[in-house]
PDB file of N, CA and C in Angstrom:
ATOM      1  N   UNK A   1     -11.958  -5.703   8.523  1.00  0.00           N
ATOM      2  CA  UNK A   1     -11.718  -4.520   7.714  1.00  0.00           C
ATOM      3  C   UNK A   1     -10.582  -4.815   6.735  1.00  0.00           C
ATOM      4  N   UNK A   2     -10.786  -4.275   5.271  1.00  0.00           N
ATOM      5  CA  UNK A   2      -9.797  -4.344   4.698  1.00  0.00           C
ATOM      6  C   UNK A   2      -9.213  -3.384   4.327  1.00  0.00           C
ATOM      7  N   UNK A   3      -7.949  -3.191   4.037  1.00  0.00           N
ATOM      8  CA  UNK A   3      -6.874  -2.013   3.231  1.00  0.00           C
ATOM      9  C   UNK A   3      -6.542  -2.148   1.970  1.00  0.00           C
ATOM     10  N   UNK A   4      -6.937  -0.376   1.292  1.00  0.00           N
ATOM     11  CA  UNK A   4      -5.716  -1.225   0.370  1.00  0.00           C
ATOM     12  C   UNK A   4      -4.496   0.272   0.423  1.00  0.00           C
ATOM     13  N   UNK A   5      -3.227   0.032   0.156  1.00  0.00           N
ATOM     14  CA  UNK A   5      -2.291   0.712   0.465  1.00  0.00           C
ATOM     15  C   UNK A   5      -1.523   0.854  -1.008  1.00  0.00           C
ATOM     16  N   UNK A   6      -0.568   2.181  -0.830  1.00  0.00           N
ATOM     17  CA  UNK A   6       0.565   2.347  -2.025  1.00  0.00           C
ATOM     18  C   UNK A   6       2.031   2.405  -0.856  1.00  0.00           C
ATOM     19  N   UNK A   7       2.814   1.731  -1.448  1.00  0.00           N
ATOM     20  CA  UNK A   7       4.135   1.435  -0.822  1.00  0.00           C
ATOM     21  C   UNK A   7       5.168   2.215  -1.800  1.00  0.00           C
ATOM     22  N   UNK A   8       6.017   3.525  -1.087  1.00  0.00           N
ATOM     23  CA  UNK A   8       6.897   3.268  -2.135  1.00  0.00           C
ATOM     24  C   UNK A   8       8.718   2.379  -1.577  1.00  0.00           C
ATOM     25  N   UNK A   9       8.596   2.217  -2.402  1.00  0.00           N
ATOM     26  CA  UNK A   9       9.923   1.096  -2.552  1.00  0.00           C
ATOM     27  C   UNK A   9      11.454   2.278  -2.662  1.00  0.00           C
ATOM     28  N   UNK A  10      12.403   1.054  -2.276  1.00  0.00           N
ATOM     29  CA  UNK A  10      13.586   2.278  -1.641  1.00  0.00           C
ATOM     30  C   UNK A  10      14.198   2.499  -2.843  1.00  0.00           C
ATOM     31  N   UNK A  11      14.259   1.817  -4.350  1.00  0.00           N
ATOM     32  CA  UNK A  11      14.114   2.779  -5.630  1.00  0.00           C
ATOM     33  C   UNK A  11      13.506   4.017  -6.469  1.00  0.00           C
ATOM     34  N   UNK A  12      12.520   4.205  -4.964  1.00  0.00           N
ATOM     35  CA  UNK A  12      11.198   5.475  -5.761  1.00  0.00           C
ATOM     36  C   UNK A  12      10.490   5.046  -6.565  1.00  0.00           C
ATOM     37  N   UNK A  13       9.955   3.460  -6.720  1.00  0.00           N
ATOM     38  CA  UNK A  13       8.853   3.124  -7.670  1.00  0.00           C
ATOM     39  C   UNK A  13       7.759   2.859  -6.405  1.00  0.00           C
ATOM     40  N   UNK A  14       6.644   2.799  -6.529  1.00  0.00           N
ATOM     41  CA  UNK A  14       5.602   2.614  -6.226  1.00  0.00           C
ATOM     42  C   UNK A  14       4.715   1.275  -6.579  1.00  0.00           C
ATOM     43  N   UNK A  15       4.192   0.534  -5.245  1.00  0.00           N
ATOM     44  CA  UNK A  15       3.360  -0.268  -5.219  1.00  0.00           C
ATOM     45  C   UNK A  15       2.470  -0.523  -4.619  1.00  0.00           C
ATOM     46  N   UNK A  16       1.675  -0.957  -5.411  1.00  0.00           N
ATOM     47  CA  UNK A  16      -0.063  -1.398  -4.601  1.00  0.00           C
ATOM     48  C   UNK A  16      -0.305  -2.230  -4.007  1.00  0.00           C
ATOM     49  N   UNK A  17      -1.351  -2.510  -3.267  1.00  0.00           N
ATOM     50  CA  UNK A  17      -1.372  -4.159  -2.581  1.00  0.00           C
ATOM     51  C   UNK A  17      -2.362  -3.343  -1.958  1.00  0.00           C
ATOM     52  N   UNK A  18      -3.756  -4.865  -0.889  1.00  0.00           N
ATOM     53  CA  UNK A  18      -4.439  -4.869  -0.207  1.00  0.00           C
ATOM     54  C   UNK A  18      -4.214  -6.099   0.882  1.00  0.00           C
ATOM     55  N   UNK A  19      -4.721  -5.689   2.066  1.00  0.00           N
ATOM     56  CA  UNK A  19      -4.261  -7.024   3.262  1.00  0.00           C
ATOM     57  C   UNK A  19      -5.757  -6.611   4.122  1.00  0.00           C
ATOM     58  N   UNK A  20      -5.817  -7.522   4.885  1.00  0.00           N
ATOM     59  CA  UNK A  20      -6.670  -7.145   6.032  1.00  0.00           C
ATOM     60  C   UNK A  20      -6.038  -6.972   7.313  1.00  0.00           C
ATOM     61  N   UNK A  21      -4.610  -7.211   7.402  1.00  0.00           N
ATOM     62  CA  UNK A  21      -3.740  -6.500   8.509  1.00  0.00           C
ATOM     63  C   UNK A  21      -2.685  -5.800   7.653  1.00  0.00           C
ATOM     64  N   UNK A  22      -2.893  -4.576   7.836  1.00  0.00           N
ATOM     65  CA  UNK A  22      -2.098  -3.683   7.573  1.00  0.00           C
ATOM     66  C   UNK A  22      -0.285  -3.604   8.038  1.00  0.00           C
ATOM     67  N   UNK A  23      -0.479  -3.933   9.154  1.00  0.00           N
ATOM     68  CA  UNK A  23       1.052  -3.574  10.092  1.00  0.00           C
ATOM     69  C   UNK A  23       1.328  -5.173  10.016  1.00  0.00           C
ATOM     70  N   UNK A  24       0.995  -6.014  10.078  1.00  0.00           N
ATOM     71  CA  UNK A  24       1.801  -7.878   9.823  1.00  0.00           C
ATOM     72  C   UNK A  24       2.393  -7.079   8.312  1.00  0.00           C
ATOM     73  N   UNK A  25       1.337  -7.185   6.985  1.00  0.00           N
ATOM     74  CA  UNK A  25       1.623  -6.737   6.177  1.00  0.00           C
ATOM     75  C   UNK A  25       3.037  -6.125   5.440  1.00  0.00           C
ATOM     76  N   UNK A  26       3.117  -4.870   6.712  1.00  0.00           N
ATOM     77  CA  UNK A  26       4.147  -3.822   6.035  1.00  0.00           C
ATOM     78  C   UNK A  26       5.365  -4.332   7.031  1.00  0.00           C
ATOM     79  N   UNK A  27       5.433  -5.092   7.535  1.00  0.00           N
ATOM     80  CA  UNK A  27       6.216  -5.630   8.188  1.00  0.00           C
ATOM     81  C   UNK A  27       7.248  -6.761   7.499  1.00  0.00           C
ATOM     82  N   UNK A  28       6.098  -7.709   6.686  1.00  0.00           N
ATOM     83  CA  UNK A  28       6.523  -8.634   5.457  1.00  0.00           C
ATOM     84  C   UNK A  28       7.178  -8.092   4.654  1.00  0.00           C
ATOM     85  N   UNK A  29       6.627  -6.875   3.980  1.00  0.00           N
ATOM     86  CA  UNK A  29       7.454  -6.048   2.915  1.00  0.00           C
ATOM     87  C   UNK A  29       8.650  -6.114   3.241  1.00  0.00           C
ATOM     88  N   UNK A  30       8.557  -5.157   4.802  1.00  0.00           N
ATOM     89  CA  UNK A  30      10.014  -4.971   4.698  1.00  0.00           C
ATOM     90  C   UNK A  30      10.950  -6.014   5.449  1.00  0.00           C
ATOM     91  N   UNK A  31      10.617  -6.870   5.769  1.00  0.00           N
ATOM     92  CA  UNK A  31      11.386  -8.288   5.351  1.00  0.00           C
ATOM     93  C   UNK A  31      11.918  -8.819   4.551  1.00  0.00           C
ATOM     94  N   UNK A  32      11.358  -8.641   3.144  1.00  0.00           N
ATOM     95  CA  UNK A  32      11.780  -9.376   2.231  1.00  0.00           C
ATOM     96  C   UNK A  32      10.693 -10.540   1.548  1.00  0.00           C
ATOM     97  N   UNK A  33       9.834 -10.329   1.984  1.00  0.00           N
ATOM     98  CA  UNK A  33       8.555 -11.762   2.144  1.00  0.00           C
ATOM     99  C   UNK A  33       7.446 -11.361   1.827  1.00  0.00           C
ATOM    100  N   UNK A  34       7.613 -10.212   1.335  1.00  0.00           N
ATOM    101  CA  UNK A  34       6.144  -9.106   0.867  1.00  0.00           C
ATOM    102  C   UNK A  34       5.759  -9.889  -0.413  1.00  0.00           C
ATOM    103  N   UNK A  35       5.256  -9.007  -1.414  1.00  0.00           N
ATOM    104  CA  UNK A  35       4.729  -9.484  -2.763  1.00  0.00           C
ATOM    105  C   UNK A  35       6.512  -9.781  -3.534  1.00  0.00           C
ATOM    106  N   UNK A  36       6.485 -10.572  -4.476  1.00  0.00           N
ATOM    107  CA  UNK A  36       7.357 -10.504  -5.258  1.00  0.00           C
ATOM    108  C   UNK A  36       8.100  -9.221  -5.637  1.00  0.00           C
ATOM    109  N   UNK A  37       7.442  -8.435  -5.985  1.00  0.00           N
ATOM    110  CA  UNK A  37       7.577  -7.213  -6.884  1.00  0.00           C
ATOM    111  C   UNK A  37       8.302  -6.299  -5.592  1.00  0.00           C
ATOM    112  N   UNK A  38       8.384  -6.315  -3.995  1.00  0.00           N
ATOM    113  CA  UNK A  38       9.194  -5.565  -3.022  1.00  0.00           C
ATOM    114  C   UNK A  38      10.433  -6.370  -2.638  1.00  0.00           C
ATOM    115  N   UNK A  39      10.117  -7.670  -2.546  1.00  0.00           N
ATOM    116  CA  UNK A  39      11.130  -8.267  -1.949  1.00  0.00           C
ATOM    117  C   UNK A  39      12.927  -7.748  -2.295  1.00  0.00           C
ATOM    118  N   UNK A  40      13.187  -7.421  -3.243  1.00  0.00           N
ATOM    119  CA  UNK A  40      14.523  -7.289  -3.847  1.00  0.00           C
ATOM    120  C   UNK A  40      13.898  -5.528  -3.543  1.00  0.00           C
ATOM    121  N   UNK A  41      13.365  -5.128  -3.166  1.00  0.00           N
ATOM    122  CA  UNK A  41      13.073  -3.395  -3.282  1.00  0.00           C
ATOM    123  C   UNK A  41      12.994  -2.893  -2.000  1.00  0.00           C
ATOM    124  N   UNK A  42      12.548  -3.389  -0.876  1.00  0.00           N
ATOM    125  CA  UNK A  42      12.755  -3.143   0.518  1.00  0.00           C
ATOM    126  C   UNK A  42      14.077  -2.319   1.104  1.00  0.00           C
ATOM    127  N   UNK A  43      14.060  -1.151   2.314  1.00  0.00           N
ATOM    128  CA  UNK A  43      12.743  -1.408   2.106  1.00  0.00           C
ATOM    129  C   UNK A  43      11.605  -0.516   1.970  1.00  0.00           C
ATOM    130  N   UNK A  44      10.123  -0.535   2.530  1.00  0.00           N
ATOM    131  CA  UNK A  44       9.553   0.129   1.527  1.00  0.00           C
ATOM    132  C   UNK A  44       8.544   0.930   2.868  1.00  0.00           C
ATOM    133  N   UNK A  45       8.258   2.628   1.786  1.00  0.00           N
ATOM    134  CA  UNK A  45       7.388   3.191   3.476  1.00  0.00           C
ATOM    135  C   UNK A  45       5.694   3.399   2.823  1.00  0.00           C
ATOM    136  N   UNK A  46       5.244   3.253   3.769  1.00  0.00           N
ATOM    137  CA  UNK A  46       3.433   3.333   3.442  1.00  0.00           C
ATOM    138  C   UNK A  46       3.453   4.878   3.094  1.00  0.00           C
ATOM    139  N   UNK A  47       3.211   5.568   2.186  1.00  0.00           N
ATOM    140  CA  UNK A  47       2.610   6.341   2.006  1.00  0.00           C
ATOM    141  C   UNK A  47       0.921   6.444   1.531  1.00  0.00           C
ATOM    142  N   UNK A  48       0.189   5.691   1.606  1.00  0.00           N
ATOM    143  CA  UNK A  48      -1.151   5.893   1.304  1.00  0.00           C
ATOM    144  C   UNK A  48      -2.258   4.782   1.523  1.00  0.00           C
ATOM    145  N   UNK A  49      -3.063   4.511   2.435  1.00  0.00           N
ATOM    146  CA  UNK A  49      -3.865   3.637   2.800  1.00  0.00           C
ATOM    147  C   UNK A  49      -5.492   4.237   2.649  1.00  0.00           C
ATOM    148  N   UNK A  50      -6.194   3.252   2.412  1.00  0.00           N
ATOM    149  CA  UNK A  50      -7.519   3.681   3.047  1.00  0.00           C
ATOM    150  C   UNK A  50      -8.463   2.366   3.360  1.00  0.00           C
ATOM    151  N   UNK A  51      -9.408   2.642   4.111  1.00  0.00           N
ATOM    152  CA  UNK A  51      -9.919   1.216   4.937  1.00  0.00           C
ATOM    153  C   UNK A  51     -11.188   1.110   3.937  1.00  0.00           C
ATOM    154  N   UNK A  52     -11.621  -0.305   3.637  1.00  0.00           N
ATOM    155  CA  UNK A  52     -12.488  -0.439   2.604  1.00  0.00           C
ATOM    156  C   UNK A  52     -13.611  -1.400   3.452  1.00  0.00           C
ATOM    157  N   UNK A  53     -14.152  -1.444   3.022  1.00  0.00           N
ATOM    158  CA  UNK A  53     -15.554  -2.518   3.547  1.00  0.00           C
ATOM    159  C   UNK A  53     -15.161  -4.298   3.576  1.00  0.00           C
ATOM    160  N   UNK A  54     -14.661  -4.690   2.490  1.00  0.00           N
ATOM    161  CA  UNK A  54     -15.106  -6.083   1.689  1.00  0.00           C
ATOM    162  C   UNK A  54     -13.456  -6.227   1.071  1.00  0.00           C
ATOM    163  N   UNK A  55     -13.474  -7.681   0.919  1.00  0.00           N
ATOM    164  CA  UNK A  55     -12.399  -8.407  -0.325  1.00  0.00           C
ATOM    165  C   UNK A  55     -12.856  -7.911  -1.474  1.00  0.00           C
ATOM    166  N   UNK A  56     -14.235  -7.824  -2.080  1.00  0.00           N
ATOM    167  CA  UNK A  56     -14.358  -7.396  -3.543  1.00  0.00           C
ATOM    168  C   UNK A  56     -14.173  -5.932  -3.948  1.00  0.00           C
ATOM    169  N   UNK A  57     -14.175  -4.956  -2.884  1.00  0.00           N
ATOM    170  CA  UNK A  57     -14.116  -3.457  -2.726  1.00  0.00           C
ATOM    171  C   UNK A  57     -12.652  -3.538  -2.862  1.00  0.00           C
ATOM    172  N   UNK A  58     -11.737  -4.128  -2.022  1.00  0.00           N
ATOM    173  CA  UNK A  58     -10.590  -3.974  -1.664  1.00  0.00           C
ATOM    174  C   UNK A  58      -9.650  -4.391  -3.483  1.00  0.00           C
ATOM    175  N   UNK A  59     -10.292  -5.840  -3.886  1.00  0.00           N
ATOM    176  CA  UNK A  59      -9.568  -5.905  -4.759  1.00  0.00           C
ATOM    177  C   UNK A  59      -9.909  -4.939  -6.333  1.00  0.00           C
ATOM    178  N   UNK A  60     -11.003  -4.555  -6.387  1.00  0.00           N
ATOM    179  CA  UNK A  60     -11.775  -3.507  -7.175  1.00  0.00           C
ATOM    180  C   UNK A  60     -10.864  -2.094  -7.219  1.00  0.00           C
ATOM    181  N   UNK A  61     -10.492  -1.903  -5.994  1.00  0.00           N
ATOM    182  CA  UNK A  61      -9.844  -0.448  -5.680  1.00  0.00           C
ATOM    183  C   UNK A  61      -8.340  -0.129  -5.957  1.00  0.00           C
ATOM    184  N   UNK A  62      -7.822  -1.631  -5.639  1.00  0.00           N
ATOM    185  CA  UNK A  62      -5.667  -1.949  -5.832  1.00  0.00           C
ATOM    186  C   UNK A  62      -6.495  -1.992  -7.457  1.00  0.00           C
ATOM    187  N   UNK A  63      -7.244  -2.637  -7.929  1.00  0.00           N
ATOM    188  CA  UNK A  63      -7.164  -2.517  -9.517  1.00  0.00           C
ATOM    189  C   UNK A  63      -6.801  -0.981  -9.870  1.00  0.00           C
ATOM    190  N   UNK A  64      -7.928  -0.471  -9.471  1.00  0.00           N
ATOM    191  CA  UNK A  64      -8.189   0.989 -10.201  1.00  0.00           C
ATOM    192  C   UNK A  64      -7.125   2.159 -10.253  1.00  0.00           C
ATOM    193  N   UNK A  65      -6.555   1.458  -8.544  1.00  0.00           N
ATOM    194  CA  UNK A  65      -5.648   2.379  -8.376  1.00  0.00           C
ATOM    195  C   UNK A  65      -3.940   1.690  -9.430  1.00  0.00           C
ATOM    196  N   UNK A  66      -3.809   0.794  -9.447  1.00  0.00           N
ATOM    197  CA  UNK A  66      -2.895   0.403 -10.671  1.00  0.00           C
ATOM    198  C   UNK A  66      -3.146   0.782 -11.738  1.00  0.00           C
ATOM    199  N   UNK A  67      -4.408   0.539 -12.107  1.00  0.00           N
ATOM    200  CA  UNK A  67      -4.694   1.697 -13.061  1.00  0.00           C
ATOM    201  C   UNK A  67      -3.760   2.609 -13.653  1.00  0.00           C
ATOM    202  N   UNK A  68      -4.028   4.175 -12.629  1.00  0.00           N
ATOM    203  CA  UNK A  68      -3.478   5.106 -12.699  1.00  0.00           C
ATOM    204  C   UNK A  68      -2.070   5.077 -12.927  1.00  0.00           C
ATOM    205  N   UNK A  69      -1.771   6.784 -13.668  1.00  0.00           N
ATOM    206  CA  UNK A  69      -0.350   7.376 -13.989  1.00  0.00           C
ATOM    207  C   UNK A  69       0.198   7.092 -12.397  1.00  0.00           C
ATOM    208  N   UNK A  70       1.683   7.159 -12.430  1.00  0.00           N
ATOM    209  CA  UNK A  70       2.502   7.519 -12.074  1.00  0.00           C
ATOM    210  C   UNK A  70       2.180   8.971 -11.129  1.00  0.00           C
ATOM    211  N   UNK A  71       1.955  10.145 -11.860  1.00  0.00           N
ATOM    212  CA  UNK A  71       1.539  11.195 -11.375  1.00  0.00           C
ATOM    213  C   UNK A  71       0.247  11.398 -10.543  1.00  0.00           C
ATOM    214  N   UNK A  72      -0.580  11.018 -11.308  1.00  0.00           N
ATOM    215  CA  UNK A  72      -2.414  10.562 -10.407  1.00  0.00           C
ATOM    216  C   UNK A  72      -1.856   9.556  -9.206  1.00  0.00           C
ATOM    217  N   UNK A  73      -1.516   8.868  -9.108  1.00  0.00           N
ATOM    218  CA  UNK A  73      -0.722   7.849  -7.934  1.00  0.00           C
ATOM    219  C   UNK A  73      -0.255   9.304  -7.118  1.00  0.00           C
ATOM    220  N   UNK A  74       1.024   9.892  -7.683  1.00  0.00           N
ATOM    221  CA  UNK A  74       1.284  10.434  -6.246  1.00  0.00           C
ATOM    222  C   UNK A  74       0.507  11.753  -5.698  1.00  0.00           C
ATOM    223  N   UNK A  75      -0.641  12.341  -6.703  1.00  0.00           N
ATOM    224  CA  UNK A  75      -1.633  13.254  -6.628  1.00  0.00           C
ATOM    225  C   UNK A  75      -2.384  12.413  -5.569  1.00  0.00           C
ATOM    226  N   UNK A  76      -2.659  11.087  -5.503  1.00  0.00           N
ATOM    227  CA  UNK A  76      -3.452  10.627  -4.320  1.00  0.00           C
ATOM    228  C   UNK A  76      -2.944  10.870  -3.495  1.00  0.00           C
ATOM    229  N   UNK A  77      -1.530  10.198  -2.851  1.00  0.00           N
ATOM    230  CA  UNK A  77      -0.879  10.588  -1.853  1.00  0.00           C
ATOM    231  C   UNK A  77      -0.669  11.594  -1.435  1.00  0.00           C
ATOM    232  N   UNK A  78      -0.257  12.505  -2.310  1.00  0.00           N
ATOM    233  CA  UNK A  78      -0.452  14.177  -1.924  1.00  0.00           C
ATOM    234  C   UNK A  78      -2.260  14.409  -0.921  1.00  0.00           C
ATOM    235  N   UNK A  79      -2.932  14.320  -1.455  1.00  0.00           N
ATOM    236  CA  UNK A  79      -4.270  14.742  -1.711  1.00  0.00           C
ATOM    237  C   UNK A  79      -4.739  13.934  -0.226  1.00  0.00           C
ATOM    238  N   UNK A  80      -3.703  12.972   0.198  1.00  0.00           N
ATOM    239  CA  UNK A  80      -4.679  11.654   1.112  1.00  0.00           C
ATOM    240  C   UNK A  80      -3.388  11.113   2.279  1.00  0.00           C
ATOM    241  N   UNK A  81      -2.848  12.436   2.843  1.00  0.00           N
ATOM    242  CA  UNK A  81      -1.717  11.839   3.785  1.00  0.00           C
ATOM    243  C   UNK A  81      -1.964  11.063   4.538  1.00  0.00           C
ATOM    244  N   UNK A  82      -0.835  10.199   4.561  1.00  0.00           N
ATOM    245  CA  UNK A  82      -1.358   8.714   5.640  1.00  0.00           C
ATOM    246  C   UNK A  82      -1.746   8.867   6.856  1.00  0.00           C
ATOM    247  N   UNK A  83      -2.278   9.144   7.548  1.00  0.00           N
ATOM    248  CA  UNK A  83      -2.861   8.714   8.932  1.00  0.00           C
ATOM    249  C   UNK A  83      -2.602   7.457   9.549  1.00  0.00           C
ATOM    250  N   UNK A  84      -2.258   7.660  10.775  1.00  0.00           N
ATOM    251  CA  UNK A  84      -1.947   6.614  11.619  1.00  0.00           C
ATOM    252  C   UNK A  84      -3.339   5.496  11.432  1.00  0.00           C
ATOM    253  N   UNK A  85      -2.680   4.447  10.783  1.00  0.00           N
ATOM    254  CA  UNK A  85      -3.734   3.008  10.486  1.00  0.00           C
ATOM    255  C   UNK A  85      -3.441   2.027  11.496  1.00  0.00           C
ATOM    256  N   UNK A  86      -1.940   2.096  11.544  1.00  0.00           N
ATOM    257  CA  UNK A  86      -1.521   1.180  12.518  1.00  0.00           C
ATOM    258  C   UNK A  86      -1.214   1.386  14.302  1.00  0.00           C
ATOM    259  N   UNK A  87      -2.128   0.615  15.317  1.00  0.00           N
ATOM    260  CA  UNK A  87      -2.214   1.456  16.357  1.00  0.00           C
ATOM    261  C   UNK A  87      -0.532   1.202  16.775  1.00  0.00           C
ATOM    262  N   UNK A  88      -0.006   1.874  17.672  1.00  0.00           N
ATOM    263  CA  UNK A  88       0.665   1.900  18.732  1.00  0.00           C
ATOM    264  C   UNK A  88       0.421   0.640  19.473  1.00  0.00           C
ATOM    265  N   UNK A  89       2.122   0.012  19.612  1.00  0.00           N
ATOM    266  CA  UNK A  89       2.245  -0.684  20.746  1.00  0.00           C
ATOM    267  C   UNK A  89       2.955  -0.723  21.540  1.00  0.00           C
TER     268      UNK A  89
END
């Protein structure tokens, strides 16, 4: 299964990304070892995931959703509260 997620960063900017482990993933972020663009921004909380089929869905979708305003970004999040993705351990 793949994800793709919006992170916001502990400046209040917002970022996209897709993984097929979600929680290794957001774990990296907030390490320091995430994408370029968090590392110096960590650290950073999931506000918005959703589970996709495929690598080509997944990378199709972080496009579209980069895409979008600023505002449409956090209209998703509004619209699509995160749900527990990552189980309990």
């Amino acid at each position: 299964m793949y994800y793709v997620y919006i992170l916001e960063c502990k400046d209040g900017t917002l970022y996209t990304g897709w993984t097929v482990n979600l929680e290794k993933r957001l774990a990296r972020h907030n390490e320091g070892k995430g994408a370029k663009y968090t590392h110096s921004r960590y650290p950073v909380q999931l506000k918005y995931a959703e589970q996709v089929a495929g690598k080509n869905e997944a990378c199709r979708r972080e496009y579209n959703i980069k895409l979008l305003s600023r505002l449409d970004k956090m209209k998703l999040i509004e619209q699509n509260p995160v749900k527990c993705l990552i189980p309990n351990k």
